[in-house]
N, C-alpha and C. Protein backbone atom coordinates (compact mmCIF):
# COMPACT_ATOMS: atom_id res chain seq x y z
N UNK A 1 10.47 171.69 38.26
CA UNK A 1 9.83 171.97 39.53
C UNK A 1 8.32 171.74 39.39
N UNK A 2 8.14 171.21 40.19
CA UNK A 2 6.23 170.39 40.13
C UNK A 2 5.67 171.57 40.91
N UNK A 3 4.48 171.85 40.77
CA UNK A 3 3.35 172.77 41.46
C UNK A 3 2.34 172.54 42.18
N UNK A 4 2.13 172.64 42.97
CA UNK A 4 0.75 172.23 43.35
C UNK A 4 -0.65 172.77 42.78
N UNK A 5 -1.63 171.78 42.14
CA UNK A 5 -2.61 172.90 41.85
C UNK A 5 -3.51 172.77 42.51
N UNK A 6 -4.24 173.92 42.29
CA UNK A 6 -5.44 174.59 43.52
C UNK A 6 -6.59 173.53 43.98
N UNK A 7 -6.57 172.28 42.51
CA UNK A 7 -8.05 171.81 42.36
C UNK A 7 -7.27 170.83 44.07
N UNK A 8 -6.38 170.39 44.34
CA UNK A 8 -5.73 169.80 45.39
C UNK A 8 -5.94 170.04 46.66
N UNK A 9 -5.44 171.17 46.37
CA UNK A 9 -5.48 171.98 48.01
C UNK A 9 -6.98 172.33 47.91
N UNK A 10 -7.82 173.08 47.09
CA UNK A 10 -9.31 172.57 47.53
C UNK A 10 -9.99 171.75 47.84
N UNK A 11 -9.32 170.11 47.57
CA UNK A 11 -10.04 169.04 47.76
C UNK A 11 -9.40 169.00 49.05
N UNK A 12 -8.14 169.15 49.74
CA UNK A 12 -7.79 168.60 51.31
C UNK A 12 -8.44 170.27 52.10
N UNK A 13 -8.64 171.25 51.68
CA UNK A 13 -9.39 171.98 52.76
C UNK A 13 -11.14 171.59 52.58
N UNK A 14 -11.47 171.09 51.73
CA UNK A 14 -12.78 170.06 51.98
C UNK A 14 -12.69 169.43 52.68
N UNK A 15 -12.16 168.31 52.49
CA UNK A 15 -12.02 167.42 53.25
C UNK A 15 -11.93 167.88 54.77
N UNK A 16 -10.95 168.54 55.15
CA UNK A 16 -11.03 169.29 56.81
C UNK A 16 -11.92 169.53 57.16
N UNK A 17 -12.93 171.09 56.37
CA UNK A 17 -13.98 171.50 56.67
C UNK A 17 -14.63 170.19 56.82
N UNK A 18 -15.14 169.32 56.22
CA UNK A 18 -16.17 168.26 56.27
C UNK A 18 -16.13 167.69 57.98
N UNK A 19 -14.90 167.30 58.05
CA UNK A 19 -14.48 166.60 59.06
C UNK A 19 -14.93 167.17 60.43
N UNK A 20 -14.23 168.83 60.24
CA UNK A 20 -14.27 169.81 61.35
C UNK A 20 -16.05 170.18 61.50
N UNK A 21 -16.58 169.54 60.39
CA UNK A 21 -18.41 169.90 60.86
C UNK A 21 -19.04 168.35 61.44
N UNK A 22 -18.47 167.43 61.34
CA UNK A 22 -19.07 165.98 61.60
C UNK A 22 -17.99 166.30 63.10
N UNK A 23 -17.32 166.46 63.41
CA UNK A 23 -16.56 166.52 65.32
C UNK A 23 -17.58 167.58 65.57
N UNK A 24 -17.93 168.89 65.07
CA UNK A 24 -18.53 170.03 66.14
C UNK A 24 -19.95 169.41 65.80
N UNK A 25 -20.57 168.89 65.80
CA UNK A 25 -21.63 168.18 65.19
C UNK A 25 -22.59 167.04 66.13
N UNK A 26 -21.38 166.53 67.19
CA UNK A 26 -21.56 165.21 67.92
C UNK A 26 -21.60 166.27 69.26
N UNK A 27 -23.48 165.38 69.74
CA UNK A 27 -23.58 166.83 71.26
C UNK A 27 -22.83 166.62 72.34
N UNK A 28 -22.34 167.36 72.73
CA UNK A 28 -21.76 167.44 74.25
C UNK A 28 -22.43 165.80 75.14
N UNK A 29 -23.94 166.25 74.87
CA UNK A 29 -24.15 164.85 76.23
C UNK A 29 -24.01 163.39 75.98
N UNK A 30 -23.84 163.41 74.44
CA UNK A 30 -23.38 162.39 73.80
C UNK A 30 -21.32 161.63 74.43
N UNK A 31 -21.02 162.57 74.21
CA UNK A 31 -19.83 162.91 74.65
C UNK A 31 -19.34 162.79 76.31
N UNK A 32 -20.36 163.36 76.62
CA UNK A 32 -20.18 163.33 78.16
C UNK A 32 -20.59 162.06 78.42
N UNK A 33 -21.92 161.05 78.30
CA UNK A 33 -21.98 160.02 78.48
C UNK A 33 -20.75 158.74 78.42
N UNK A 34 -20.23 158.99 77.00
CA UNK A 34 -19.07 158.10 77.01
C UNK A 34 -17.52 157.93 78.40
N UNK A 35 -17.55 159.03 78.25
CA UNK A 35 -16.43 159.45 79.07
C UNK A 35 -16.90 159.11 80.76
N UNK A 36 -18.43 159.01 81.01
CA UNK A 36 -18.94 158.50 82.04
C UNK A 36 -18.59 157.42 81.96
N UNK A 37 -19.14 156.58 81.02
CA UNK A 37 -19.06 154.78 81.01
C UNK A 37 -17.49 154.63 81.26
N UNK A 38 -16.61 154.99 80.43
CA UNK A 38 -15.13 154.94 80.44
C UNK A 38 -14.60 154.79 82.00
N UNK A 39 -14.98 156.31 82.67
CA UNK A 39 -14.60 156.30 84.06
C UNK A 39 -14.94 155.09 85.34
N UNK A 40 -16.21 154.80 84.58
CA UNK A 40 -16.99 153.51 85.33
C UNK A 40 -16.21 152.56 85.31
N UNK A 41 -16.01 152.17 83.90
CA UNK A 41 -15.19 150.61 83.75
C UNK A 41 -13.76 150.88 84.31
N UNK A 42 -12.74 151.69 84.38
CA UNK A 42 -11.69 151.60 84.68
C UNK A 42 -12.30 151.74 86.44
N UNK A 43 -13.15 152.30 87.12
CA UNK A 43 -13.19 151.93 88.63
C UNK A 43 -13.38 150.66 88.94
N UNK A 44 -13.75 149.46 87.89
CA UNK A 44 -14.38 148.83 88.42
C UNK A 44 -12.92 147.53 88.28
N UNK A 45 -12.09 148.25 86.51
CA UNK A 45 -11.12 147.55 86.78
C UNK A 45 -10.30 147.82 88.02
N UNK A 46 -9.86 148.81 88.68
CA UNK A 46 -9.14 149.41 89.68
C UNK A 46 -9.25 148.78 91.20
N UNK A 47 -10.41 148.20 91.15
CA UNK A 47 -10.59 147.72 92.51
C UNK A 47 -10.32 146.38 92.54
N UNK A 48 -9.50 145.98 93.64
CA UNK A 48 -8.96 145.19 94.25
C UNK A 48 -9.56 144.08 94.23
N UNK A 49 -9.13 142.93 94.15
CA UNK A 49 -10.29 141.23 94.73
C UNK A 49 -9.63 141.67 95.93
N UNK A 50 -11.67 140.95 96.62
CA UNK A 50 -11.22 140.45 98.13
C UNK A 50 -10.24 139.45 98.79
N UNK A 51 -10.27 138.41 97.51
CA UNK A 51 -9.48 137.49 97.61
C UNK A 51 -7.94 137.95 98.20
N UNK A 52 -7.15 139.18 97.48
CA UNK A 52 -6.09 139.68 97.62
C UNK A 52 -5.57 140.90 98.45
N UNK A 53 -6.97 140.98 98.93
CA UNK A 53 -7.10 142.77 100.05
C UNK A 53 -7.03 141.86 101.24
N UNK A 54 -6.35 140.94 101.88
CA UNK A 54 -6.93 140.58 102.99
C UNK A 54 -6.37 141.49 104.26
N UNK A 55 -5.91 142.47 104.60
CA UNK A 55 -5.35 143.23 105.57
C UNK A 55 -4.29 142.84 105.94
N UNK A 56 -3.95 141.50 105.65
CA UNK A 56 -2.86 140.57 106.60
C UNK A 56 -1.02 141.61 106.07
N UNK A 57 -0.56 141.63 107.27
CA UNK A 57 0.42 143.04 106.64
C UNK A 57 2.07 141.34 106.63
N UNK A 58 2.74 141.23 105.62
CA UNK A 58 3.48 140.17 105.64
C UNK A 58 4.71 140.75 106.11
């Protein structure tokens, strides 16, 4: 039966902690900006050509 040793599981709850301080780390308006641009480009994909809006009902 194999064991796990500690030096292991100390190196992957490093690793987390590290991680979990570089995500709480990045500011909010940083964050919020992106998610602006994001919303932008998908409105801009979303809208229709004129070419294909013509009202005409077939």
């Amino acid at each position: 039966m194999k064991t796990i040793s500690a030096k292991s599981e100390n190196g992957d709850f490093d690793k987390f902690t590290n991680f979990m301080r570089r995500l709480v780390a990045v500011p909010h308006s940083e964050i919020k900006a992106k998610l602006h641009a994001e919303k932008i480009a998908k409105k801009r994909k979303a809208k229709p050509s004129a070419s294909r809006d013509s009202g005409a009902k077939s």
